[in-house]
C-alpha atoms as a PDB file:
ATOM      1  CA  UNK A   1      52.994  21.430  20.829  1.00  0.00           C
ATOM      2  CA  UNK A   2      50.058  20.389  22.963  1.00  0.00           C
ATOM      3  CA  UNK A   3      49.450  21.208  26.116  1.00  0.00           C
ATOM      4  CA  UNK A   4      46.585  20.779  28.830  1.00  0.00           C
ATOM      5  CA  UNK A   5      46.040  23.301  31.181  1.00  0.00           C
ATOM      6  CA  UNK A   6      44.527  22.289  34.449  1.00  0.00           C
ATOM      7  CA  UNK A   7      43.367  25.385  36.641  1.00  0.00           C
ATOM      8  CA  UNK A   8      40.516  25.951  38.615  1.00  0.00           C
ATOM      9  CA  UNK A   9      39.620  29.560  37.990  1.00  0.00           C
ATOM     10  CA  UNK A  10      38.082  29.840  34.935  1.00  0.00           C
ATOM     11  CA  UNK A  11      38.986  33.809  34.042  1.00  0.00           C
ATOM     12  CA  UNK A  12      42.426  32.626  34.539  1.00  0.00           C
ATOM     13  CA  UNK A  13      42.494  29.692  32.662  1.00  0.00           C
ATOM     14  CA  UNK A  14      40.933  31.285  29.422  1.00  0.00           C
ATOM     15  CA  UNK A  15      43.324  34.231  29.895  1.00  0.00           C
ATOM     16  CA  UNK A  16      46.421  31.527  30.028  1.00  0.00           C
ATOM     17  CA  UNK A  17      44.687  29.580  27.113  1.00  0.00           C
ATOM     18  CA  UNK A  18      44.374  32.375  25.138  1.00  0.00           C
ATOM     19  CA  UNK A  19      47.978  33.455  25.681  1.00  0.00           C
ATOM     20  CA  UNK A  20      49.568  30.301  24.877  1.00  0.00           C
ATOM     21  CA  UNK A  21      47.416  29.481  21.766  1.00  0.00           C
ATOM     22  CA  UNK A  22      48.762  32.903  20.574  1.00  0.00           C
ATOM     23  CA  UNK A  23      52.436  31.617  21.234  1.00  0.00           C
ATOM     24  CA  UNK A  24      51.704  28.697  18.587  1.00  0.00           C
ATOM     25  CA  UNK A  25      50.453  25.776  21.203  1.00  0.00           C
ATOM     26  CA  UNK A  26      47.101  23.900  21.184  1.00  0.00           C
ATOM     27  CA  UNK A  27      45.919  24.026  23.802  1.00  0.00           C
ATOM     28  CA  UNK A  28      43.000  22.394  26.123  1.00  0.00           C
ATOM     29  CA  UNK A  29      41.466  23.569  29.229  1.00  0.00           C
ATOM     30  CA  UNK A  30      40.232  21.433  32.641  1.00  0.00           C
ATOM     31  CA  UNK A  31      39.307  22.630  35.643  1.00  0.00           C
ATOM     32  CA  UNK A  32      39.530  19.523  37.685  1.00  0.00           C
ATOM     33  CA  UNK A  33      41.705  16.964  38.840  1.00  0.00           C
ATOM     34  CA  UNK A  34      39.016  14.090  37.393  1.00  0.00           C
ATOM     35  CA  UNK A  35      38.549  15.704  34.076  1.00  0.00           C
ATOM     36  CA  UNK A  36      42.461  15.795  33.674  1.00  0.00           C
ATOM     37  CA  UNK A  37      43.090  12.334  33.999  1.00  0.00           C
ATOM     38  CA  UNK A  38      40.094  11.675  31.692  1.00  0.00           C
ATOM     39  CA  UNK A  39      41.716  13.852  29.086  1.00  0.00           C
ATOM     40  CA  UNK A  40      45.404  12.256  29.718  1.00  0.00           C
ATOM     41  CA  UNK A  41      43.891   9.128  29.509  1.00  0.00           C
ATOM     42  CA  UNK A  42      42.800   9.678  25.722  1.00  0.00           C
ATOM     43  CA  UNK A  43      45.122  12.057  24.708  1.00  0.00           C
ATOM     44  CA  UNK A  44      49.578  12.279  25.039  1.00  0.00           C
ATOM     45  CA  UNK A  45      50.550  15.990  26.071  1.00  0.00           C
ATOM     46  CA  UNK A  46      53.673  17.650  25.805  1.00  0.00           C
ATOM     47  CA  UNK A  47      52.945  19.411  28.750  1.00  0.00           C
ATOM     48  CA  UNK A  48      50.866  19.491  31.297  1.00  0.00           C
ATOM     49  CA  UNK A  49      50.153  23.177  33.113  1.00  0.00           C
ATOM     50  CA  UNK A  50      49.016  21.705  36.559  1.00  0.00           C
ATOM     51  CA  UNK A  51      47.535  24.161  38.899  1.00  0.00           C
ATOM     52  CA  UNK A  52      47.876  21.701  42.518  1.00  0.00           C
ATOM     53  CA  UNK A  53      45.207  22.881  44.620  1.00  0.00           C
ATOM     54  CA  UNK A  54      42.165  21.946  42.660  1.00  0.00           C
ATOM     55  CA  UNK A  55      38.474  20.218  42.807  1.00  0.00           C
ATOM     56  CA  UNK A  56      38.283  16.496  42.693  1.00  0.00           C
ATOM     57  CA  UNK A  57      40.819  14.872  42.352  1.00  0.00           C
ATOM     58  CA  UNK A  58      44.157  17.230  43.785  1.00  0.00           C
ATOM     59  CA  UNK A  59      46.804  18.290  41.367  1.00  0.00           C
ATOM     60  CA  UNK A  60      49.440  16.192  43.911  1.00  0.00           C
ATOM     61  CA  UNK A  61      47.292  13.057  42.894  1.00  0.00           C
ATOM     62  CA  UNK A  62      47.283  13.741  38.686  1.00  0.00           C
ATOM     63  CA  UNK A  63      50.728  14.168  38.745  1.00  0.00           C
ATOM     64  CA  UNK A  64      51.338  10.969  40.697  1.00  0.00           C
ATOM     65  CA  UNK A  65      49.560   8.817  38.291  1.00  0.00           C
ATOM     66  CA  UNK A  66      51.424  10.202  35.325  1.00  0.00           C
ATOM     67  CA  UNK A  67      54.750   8.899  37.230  1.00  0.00           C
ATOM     68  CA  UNK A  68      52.929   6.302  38.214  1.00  0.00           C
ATOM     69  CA  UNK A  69      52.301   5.699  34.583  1.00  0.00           C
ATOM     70  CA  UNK A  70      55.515   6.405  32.646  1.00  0.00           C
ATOM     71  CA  UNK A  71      53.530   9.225  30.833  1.00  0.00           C
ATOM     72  CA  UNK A  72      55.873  11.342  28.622  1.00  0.00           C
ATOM     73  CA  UNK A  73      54.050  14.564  29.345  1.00  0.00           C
ATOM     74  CA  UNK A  74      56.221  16.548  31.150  1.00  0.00           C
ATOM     75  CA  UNK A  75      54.418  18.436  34.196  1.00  0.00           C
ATOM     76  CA  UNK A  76      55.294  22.174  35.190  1.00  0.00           C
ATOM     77  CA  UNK A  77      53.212  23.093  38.284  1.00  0.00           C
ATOM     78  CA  UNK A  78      51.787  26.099  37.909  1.00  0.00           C
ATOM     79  CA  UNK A  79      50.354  27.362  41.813  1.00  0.00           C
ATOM     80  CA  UNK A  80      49.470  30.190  44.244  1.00  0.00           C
ATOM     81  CA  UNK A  81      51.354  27.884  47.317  1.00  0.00           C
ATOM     82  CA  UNK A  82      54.697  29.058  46.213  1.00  0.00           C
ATOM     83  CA  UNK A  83      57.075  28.778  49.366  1.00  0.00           C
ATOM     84  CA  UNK A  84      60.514  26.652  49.047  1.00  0.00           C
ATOM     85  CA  UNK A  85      58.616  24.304  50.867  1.00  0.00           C
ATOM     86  CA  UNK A  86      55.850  23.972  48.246  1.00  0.00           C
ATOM     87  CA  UNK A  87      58.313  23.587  45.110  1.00  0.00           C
ATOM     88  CA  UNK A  88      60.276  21.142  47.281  1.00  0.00           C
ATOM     89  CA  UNK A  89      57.274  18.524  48.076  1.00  0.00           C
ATOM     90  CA  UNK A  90      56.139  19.609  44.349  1.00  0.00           C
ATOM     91  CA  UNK A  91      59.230  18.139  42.685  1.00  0.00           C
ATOM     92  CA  UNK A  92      59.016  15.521  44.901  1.00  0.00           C
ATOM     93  CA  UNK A  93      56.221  13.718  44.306  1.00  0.00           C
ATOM     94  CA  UNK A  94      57.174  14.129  40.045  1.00  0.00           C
ATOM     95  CA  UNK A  95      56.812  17.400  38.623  1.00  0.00           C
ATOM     96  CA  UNK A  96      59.300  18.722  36.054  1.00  0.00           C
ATOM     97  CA  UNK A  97      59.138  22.148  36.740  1.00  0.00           C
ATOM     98  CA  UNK A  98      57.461  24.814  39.937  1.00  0.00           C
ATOM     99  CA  UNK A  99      56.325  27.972  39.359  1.00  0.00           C
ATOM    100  CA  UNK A 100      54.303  29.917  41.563  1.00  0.00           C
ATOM    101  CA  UNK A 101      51.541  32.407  40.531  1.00  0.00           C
ATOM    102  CA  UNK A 102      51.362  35.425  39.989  1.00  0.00           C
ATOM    103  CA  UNK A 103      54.233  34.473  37.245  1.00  0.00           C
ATOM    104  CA  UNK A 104      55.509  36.483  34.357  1.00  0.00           C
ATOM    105  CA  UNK A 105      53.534  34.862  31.211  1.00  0.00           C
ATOM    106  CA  UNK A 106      56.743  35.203  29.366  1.00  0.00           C
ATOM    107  CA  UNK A 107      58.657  33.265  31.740  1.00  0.00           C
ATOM    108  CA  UNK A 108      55.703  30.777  31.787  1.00  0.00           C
ATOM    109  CA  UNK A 109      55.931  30.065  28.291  1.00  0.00           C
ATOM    110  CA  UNK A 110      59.942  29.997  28.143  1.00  0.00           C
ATOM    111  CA  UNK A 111      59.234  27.025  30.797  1.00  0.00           C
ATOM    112  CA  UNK A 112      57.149  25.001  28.916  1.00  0.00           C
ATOM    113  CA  UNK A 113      59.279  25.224  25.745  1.00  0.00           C
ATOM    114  CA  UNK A 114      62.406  24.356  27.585  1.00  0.00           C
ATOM    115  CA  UNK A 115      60.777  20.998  29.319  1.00  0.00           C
ATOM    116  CA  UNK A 116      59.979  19.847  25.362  1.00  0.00           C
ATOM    117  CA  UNK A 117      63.390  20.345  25.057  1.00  0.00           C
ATOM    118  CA  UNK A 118      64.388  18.690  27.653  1.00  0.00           C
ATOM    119  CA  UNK A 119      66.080  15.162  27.053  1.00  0.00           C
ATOM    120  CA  UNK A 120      64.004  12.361  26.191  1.00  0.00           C
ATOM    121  CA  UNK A 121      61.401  15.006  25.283  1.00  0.00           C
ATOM    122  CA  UNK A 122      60.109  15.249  22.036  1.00  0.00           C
ATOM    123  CA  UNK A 123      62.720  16.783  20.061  1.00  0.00           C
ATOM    124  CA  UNK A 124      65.264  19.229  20.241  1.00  0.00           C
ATOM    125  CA  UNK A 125      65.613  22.701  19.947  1.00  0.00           C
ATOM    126  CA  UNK A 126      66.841  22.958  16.323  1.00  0.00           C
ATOM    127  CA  UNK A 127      65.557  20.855  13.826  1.00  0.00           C
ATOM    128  CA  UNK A 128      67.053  21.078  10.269  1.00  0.00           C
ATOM    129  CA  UNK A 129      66.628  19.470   6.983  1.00  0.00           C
ATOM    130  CA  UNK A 130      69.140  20.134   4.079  1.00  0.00           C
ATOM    131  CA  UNK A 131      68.501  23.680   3.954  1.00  0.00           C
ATOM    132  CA  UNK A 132      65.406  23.973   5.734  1.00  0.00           C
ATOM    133  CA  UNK A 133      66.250  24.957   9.697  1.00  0.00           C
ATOM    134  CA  UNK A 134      63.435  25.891  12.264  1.00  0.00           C
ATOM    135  CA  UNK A 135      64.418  26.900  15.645  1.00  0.00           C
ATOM    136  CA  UNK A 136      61.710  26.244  18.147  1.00  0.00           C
ATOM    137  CA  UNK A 137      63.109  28.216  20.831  1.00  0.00           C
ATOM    138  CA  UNK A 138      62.617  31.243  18.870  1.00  0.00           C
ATOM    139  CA  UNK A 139      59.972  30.248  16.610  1.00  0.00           C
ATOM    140  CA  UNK A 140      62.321  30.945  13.544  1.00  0.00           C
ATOM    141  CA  UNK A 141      62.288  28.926  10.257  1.00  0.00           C
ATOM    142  CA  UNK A 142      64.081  29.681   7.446  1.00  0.00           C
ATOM    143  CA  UNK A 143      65.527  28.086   3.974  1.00  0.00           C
ATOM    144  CA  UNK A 144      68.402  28.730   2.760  1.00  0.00           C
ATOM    145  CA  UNK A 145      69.136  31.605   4.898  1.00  0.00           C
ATOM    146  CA  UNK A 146      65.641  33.252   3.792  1.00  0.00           C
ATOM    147  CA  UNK A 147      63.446  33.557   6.953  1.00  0.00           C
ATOM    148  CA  UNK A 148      59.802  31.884   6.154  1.00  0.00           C
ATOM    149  CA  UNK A 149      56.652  33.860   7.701  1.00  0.00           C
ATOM    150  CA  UNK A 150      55.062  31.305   8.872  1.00  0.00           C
ATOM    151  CA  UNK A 151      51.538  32.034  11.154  1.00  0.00           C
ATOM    152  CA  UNK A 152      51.549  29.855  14.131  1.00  0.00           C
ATOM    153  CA  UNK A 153      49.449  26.785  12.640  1.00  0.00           C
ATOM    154  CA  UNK A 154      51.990  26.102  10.003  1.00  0.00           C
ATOM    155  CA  UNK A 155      55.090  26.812  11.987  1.00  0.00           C
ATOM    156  CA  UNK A 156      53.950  23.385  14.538  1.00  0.00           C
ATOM    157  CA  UNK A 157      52.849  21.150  11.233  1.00  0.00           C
ATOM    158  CA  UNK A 158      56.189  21.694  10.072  1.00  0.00           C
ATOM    159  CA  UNK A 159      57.679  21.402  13.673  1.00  0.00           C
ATOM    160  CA  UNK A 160      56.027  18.010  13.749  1.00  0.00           C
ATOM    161  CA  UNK A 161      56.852  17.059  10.267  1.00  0.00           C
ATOM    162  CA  UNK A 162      60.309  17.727  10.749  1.00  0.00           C
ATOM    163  CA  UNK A 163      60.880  16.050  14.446  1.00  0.00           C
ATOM    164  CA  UNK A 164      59.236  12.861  12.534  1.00  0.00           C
ATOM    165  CA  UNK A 165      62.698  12.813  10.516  1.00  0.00           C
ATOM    166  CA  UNK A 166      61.086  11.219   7.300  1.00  0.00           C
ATOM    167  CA  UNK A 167      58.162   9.292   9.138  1.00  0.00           C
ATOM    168  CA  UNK A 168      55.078   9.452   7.540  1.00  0.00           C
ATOM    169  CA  UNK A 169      52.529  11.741  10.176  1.00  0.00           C
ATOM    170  CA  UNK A 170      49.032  10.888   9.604  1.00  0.00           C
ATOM    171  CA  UNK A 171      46.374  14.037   9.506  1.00  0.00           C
ATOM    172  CA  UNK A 172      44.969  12.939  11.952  1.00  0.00           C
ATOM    173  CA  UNK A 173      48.164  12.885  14.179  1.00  0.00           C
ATOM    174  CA  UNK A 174      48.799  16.299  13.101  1.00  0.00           C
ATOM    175  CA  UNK A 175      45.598  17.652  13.800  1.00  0.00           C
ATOM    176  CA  UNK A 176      46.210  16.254  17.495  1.00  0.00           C
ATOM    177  CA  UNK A 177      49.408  17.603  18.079  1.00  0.00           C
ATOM    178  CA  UNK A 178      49.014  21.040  16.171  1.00  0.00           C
ATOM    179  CA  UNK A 179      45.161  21.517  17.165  1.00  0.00           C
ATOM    180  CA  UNK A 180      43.088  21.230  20.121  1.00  0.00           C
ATOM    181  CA  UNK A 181      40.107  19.448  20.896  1.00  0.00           C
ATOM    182  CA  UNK A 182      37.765  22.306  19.596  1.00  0.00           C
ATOM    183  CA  UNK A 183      39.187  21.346  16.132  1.00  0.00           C
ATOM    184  CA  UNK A 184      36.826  19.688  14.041  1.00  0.00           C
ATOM    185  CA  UNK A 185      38.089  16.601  13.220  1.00  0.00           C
ATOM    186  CA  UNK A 186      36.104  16.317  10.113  1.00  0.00           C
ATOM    187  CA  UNK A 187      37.527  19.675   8.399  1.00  0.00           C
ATOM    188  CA  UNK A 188      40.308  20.525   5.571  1.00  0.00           C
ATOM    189  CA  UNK A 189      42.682  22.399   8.155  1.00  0.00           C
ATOM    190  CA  UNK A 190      45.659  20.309   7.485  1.00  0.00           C
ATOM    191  CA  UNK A 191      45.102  20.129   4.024  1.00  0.00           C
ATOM    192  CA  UNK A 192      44.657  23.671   3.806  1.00  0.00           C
ATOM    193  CA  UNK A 193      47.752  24.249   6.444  1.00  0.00           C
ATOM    194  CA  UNK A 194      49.856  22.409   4.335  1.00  0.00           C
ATOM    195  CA  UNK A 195      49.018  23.573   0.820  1.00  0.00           C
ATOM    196  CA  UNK A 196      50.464  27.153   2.188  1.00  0.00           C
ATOM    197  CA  UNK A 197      52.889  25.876   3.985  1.00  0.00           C
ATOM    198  CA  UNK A 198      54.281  24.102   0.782  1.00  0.00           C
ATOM    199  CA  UNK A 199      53.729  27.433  -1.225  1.00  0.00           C
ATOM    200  CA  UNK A 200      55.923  29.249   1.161  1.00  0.00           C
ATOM    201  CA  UNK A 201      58.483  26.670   1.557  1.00  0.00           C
ATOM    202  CA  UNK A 202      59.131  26.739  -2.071  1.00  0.00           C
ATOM    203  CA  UNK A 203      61.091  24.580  -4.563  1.00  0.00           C
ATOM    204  CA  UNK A 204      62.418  22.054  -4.490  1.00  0.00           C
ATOM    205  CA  UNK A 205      59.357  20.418  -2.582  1.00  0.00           C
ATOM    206  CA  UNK A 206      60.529  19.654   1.208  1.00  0.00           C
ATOM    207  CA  UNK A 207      56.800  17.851   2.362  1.00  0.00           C
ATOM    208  CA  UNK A 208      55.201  14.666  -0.059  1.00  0.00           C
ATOM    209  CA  UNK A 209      52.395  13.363   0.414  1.00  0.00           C
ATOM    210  CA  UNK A 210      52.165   9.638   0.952  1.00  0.00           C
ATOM    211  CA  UNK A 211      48.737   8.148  -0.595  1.00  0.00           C
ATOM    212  CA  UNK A 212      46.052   7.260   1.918  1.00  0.00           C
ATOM    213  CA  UNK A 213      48.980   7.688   5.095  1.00  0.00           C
ATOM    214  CA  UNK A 214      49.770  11.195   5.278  1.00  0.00           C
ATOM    215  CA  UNK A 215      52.581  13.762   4.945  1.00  0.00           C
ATOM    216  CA  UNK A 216      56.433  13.163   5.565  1.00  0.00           C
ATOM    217  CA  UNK A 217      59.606  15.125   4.710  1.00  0.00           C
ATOM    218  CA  UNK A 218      61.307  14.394   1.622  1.00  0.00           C
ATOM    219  CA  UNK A 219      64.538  12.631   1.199  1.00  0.00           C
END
């Protein structure tokens, strides 16, 4: 899952970052309105983490030009202005989901997991594959009943390979969604990611390798 996180106050943001990386999402940090819709403009989030009152360009304005543009990042507005008021003009003008800070970072993080989920979102809460089953909402795989310990880096590859439904996913598209944009693009992390991945997954193989494309599920 990838996220950008667009807050103002840096000790906050890194704290946030840091708490949400450690929940299995990559995420990147802005702290102003312009840089946001630079990064949205290259990049497709998941979600976006949109503090409203911020430099530049206001959070009210970025989230307008993703309705405006028929993004599919969903937007959960993350903001000190917190009156019924302020989640009422909030939702108004596009936003998925309102919460005011100081939040609960649990609750925070339940959010953004239930707007993937959320129709027309990326892809549901269970994903499953003959006997292979991962359950995003409570970062569970398992195969054939036998739970997989899986660190956070393989558990998303194999979220992604598996919401694909047998479509080969580049490494390069993996390293986007999985990753964020500290990763460097010229290292062996997916390869690496998914050589363990495959050793814990066992036999029969569930991921091939398509020559020169990338990695799909098997039929």
């Amino acid at each position: 899952m990838r996220v950008l996180l667009v807050e103002d106050h840096a000790r906050l943001a890194m704290t946030l970052a840091a708490g949400l990386r450690q929940a299995g999402m990559a995420v990147d940090v802005v702290f102003d309105g312009q840089d946001a819709l630079d990064h949205l403009a290259i990049t497709t989030y998941d979600v976006v983490v949109l503090d409203r009152d911020i430099p530049g360009t206001h959070g009210d304005d970025v989230c307008k030009a993703l309705v405006a543009e028929r993004s599919p990042s969903r937007v959960l507005m993350l903001t000190a202005a917190g009156s019924v008021q302020d989640r009422v003009e909030g939702l108004g003008i596009g936003a998925d989901d309102y919460l005011p800070k100081p939040c609960d970072f649990t609750e925070l993080v339940a959010r953004i997991r239930a707007l993937v989920r959320r129709p027309g979102a990326s892809s549901p809460p269970t994903l499953t594959h003959a006997d292979l089953q991962l359950d995003s909402s409570h970062r569970i795989a398992t195969r054939a009943g036998r739970t997989l310990s899986l660190n956070p880096k393989e558990f998303a590859v194999l979220e992604v390979l598996l919401a694909a439904r047998g479509v080969v996913v580049s490494s390069e598209e993996i390293l986007e969604r999985v990753w964020d944009e500290a990763a460097d693009p010229f290292s062996q992390a997916v390869r690496t990611t998914i050589s363990r991945l495959r050793a814990k997954l066992g036999d029969p193989p569930v991921i091939e390798t398509v020559a020169k494309f990338g990695y799909r599920i098997a039929d």
